[in-house]
N, C-alpha and C. Protein backbone atom coordinates (compact mmCIF):
# COMPACT_ATOMS: atom_id res chain seq x y z
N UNK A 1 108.67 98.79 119.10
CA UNK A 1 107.39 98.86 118.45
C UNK A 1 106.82 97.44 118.35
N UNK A 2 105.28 97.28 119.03
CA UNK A 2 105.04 95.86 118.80
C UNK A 2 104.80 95.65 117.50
N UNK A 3 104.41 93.73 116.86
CA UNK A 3 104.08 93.41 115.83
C UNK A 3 103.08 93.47 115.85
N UNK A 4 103.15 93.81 114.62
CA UNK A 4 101.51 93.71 114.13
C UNK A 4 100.60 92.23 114.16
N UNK A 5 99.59 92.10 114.36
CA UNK A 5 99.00 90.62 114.61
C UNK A 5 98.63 90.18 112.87
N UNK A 6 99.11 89.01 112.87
CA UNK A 6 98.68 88.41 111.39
C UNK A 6 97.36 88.27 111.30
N UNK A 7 96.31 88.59 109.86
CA UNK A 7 95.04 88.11 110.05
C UNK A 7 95.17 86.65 109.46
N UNK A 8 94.17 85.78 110.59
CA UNK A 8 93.82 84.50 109.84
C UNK A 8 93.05 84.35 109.21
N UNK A 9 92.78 83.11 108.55
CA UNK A 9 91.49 82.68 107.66
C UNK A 9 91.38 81.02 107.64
N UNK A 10 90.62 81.04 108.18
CA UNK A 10 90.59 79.30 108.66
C UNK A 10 90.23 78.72 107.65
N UNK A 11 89.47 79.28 106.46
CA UNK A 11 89.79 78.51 104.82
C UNK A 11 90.36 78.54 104.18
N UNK A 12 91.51 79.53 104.66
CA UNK A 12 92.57 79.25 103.83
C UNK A 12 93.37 78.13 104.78
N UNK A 13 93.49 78.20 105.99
CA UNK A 13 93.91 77.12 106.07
C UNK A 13 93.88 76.01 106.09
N UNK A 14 92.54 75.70 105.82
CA UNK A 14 92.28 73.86 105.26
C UNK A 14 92.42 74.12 103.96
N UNK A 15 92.58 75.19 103.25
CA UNK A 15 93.20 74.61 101.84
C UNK A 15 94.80 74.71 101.40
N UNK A 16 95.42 75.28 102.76
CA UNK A 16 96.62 74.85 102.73
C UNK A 16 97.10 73.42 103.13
N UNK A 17 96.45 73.11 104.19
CA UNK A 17 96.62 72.21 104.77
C UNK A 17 96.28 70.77 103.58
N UNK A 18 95.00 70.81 102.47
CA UNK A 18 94.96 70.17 101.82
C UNK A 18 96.12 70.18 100.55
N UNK A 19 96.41 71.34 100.60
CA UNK A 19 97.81 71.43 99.00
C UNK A 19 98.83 70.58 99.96
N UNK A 20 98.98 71.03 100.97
CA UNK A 20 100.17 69.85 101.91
C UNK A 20 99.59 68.48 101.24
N UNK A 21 98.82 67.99 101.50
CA UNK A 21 98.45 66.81 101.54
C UNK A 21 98.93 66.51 100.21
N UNK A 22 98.37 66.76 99.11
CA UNK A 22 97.94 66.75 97.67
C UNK A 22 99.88 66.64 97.23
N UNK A 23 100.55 67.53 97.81
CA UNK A 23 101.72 67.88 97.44
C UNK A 23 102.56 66.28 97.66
N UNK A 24 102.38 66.12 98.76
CA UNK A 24 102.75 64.78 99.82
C UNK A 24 102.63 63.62 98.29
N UNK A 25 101.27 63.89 98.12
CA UNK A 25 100.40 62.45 97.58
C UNK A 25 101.38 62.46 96.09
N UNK A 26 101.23 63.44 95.41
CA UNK A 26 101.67 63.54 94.00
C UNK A 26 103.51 63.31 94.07
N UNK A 27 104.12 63.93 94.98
CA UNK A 27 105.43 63.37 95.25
C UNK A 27 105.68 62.05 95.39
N UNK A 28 105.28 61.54 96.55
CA UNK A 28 104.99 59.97 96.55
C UNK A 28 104.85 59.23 95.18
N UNK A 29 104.01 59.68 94.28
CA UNK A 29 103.35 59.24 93.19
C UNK A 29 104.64 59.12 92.09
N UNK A 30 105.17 59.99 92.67
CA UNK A 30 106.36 60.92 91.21
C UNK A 30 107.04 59.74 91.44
N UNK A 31 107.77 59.46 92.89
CA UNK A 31 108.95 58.86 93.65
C UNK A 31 108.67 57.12 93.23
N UNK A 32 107.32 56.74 92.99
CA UNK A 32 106.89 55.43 92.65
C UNK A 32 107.28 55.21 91.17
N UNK A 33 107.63 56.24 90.29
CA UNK A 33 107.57 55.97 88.76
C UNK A 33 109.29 55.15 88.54
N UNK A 34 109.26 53.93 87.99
CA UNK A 34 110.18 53.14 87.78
C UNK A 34 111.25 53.77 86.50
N UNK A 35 110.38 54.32 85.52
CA UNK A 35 111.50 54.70 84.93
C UNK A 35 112.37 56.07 84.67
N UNK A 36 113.26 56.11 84.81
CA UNK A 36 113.73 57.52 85.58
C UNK A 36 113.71 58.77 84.99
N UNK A 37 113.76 58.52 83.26
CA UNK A 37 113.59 59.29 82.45
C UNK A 37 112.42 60.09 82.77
N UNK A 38 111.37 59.01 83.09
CA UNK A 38 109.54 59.47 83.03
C UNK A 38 109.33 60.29 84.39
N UNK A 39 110.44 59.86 85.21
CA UNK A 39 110.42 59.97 86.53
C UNK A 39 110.77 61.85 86.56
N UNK A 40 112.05 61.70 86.03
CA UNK A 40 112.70 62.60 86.09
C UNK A 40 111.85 64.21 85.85
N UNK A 41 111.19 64.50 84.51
CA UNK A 41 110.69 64.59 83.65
C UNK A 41 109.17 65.15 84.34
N UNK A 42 108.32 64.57 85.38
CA UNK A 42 107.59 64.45 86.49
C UNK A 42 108.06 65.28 87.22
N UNK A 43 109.15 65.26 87.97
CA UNK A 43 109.49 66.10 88.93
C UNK A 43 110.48 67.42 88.52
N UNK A 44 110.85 67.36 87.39
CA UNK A 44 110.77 69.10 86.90
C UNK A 44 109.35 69.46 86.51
N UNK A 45 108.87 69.10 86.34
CA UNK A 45 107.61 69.53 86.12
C UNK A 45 106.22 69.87 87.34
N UNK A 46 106.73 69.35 88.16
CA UNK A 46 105.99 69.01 89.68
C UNK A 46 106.44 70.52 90.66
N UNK A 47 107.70 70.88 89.96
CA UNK A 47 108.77 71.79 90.92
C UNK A 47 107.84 72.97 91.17
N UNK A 48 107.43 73.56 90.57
CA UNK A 48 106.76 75.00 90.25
C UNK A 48 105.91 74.86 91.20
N UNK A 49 104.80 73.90 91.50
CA UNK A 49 103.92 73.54 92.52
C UNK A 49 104.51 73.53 93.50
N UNK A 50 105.38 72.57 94.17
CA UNK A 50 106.05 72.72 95.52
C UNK A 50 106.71 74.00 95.76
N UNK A 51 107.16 74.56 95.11
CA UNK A 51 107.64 76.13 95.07
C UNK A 51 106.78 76.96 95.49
N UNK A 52 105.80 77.06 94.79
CA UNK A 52 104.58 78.27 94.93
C UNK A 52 104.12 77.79 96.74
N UNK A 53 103.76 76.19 96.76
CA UNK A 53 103.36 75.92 98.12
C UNK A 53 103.76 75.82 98.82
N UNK A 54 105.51 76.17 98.84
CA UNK A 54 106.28 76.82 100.38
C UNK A 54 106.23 78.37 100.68
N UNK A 55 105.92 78.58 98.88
CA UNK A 55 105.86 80.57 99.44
C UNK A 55 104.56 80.38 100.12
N UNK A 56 103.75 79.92 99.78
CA UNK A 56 102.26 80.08 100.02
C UNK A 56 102.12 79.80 101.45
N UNK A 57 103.02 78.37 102.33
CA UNK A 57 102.69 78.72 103.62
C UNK A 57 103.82 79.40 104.47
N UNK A 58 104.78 80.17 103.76
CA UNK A 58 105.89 81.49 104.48
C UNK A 58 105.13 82.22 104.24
N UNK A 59 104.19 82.57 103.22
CA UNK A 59 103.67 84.42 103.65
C UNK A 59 102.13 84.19 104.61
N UNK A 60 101.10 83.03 104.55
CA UNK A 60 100.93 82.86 105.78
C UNK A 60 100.85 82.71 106.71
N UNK A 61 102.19 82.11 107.01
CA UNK A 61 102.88 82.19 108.46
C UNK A 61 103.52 83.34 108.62
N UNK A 62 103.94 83.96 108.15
CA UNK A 62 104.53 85.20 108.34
C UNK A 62 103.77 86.77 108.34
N UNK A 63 102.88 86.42 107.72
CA UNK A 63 102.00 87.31 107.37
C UNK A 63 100.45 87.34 107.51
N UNK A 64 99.93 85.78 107.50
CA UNK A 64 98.44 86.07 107.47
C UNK A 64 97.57 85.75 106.17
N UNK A 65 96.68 86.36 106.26
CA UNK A 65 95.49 86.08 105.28
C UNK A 65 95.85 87.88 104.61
N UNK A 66 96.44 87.64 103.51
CA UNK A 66 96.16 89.34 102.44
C UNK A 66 96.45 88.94 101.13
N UNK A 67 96.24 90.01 100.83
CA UNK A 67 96.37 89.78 99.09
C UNK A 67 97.53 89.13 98.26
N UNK A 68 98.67 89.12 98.87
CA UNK A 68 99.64 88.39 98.86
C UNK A 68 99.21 87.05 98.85
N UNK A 69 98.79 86.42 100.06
CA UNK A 69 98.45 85.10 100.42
C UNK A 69 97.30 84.95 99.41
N UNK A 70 96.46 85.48 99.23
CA UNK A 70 95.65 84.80 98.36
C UNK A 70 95.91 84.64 97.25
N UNK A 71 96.48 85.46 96.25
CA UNK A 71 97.26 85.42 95.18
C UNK A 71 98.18 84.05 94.48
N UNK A 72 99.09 84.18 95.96
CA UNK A 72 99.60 82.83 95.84
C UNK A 72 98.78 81.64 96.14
N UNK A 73 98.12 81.75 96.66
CA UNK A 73 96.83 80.15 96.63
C UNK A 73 96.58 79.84 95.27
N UNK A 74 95.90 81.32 94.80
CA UNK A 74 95.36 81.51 93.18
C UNK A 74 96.36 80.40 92.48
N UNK A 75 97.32 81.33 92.32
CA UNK A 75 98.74 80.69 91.65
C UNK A 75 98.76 79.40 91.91
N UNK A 76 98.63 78.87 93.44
CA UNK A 76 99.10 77.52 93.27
C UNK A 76 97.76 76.46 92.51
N UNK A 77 96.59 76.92 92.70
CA UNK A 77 95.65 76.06 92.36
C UNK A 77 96.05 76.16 90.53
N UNK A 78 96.29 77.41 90.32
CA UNK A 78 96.24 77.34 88.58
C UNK A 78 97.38 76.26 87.94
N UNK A 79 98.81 76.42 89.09
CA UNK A 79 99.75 75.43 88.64
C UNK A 79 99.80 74.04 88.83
N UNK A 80 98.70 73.72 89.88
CA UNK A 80 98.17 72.52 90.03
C UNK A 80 97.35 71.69 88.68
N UNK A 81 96.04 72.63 88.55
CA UNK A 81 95.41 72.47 87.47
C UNK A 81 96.39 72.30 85.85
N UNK A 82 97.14 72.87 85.34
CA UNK A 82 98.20 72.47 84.50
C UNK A 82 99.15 71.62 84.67
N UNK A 83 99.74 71.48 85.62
CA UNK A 83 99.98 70.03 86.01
C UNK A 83 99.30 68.88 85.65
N UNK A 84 98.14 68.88 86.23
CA UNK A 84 97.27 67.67 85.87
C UNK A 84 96.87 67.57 84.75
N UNK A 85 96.48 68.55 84.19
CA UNK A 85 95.93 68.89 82.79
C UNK A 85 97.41 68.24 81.39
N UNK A 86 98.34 68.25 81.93
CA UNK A 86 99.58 67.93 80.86
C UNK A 86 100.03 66.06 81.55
N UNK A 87 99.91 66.04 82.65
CA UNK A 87 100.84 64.66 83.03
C UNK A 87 99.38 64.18 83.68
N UNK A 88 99.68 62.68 83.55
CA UNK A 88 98.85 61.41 84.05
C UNK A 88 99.26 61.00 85.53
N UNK A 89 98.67 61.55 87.01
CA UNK A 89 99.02 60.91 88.09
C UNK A 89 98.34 60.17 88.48
């Protein structure tokens, strides 16, 4: 039985492609903090984001543009936004 063809969405993928980026930038950022406590502390807190934005590009690669995938975008922008909203990057 063939596969089914994934649907794309080329806005979702420049806004994956930008959480890559963003993800990149704020890690970097984390990885620059000298003291380790503060450091530490940063990157449990950072985790939930990089989490959501590996599911986010496995069920578009795997799957496409659906309600799933958008969901998790949702998700990741909201855990982004609280992120920033609690810590200083």
């Amino acid at each position: 039985m063939p596969k089914k063809r994934r649907k794309l969405n080329p806005e979702m993928e420049k806004q994956i492609s930008e959480a890559k980026r963003k993800v990149e930038l704020v890690t970097a950022i984390i990885n620059d903090i000298d003291e380790e406590s503060i450091q530490g502390e940063y990157i449990v807190a950072f985790e939930p984001v990089k989490i959501c934005l590996t599911n986010l590009i496995s069920l578009y690669t795997d799957y496409g543009y659906n309600d799933d995938s958008q969901k998790t975008l949702d998700l990741y922008k909201k855990l982004v936004n609280e992120f920033e909203s609690e810590y200083e990057v």
